[in-house]
C-alpha atoms as a PDB file:
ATOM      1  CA  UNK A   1      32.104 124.241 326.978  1.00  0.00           C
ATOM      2  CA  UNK A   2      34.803 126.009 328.620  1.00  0.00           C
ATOM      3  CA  UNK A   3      37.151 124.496 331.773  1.00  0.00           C
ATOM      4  CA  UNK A   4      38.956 126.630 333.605  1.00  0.00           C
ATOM      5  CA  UNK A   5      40.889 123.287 334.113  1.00  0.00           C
ATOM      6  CA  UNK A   6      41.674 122.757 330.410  1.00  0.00           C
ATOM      7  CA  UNK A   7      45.817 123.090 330.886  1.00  0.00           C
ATOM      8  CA  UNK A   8      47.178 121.561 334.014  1.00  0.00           C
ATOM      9  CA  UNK A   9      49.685 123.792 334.546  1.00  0.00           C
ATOM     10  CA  UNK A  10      47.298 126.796 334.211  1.00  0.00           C
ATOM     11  CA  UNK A  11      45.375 124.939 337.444  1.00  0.00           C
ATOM     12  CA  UNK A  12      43.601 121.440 338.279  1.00  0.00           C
ATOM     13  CA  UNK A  13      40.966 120.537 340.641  1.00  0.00           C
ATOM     14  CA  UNK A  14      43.590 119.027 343.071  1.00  0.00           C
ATOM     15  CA  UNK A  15      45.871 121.769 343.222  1.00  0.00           C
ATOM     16  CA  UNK A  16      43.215 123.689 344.030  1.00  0.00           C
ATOM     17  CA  UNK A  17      41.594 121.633 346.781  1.00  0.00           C
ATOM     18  CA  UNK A  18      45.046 121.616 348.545  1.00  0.00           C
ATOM     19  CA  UNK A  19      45.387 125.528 348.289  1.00  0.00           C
ATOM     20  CA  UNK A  20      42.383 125.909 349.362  1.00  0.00           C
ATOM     21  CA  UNK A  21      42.255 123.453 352.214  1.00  0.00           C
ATOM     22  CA  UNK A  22      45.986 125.243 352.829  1.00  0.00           C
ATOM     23  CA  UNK A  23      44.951 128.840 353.250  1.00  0.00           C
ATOM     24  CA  UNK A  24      41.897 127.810 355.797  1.00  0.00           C
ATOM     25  CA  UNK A  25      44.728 125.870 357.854  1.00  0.00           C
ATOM     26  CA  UNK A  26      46.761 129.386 357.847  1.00  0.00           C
ATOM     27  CA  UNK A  27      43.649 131.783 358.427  1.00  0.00           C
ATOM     28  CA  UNK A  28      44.797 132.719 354.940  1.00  0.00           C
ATOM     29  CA  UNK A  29      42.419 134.128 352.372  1.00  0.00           C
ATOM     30  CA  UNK A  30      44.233 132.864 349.359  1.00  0.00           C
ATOM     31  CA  UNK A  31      47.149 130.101 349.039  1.00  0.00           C
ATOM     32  CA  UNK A  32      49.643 129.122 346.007  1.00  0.00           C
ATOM     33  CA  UNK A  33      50.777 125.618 345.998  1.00  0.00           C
ATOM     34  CA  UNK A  34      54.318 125.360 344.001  1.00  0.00           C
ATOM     35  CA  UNK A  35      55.962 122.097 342.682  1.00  0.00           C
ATOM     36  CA  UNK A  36      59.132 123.168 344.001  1.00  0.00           C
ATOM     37  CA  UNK A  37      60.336 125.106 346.892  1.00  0.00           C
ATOM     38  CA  UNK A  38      62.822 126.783 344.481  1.00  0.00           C
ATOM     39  CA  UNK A  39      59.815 127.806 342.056  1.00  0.00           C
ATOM     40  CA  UNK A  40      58.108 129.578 345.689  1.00  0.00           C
ATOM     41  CA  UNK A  41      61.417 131.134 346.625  1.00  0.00           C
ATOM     42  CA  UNK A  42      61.513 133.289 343.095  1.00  0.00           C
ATOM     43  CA  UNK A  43      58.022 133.807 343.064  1.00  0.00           C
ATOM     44  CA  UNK A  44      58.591 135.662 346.509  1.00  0.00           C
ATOM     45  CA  UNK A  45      61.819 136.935 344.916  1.00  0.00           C
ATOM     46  CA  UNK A  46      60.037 138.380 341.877  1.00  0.00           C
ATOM     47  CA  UNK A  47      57.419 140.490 344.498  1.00  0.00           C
ATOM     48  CA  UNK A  48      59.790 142.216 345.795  1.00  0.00           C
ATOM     49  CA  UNK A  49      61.444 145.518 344.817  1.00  0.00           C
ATOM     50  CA  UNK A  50      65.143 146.889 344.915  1.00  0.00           C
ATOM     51  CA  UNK A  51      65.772 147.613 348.327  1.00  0.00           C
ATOM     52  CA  UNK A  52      63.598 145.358 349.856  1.00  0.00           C
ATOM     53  CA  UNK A  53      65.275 143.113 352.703  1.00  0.00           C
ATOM     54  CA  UNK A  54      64.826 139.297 353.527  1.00  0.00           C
ATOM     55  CA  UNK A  55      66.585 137.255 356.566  1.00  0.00           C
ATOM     56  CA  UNK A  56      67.659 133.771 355.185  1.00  0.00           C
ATOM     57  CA  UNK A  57      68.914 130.843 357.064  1.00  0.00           C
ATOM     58  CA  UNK A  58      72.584 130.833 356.442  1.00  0.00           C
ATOM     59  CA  UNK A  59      71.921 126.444 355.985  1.00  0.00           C
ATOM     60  CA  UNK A  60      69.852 127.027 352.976  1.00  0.00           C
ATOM     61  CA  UNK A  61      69.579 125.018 349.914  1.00  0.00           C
ATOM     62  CA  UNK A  62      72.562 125.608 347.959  1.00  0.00           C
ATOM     63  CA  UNK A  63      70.233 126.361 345.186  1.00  0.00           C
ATOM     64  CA  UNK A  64      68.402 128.731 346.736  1.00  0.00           C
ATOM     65  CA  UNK A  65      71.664 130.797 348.344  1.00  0.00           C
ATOM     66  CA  UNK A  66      73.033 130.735 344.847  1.00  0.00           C
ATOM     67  CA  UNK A  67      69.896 132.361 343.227  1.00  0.00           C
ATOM     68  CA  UNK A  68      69.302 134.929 346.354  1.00  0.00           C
ATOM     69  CA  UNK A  69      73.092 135.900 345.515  1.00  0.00           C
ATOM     70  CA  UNK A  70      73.223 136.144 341.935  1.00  0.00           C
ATOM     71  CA  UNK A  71      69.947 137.214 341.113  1.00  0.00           C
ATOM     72  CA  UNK A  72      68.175 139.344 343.457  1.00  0.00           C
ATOM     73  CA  UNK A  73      71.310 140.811 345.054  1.00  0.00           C
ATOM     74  CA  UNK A  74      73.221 141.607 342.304  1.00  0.00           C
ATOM     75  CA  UNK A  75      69.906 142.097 339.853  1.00  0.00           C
ATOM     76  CA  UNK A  76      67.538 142.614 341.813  1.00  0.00           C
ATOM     77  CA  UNK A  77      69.054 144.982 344.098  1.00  0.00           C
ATOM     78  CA  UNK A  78      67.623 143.172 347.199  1.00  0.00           C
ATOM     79  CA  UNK A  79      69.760 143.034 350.186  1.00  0.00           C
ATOM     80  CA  UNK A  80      69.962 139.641 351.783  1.00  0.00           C
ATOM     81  CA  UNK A  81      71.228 138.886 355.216  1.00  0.00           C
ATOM     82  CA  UNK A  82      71.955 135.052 355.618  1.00  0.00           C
ATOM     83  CA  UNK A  83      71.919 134.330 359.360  1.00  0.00           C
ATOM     84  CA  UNK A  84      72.086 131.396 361.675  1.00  0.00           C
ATOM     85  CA  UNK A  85      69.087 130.870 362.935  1.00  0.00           C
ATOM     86  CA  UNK A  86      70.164 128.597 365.775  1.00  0.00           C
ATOM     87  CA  UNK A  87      71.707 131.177 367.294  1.00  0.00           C
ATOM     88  CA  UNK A  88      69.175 133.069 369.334  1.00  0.00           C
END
């Protein structure tokens, strides 16, 4: 018999209750839970095309600024503003 659930990291009934239960609290159709904010920030990354422009808090994770810098500025070709967002 076949489980959809048969590799964890292909899905598990737990992740999938909290996207679930995640997307209704959004009005979202769909949602993707992600074990680490830095694994959500490049999948967003990875949708987008050269071009493309995202507003960042300038405070970031240092991880995160280092990855929007190296990687989808200079390979990407994404242009990245980093702005303080305290500052109305």
């Amino acid at each position: 018999m076949y489980s959809r659930f048969d590799y964890s990291r292909c899905g598990n009934p737990t992740r999938e209750a909290l996207e679930i239960c995640l997307a209704k609290c959004e009005a979202g159709k769909y949602g993707i839970a992600f074990s680490s904010g830095c694994g959500a920030m490049s999948a967003v990354i990875h949708c987008l095309k050269t071009g493309d422009h995202v507003v960042c808090c300038d405070d970031v994770y240092g991880g995160t600024n280092r990855y929007m810098r190296k990687f989808a500025v200079a390979k990407f070709g994404i242009k990245i503003d980093f702005i303080d967002l305290t500052d109305l």
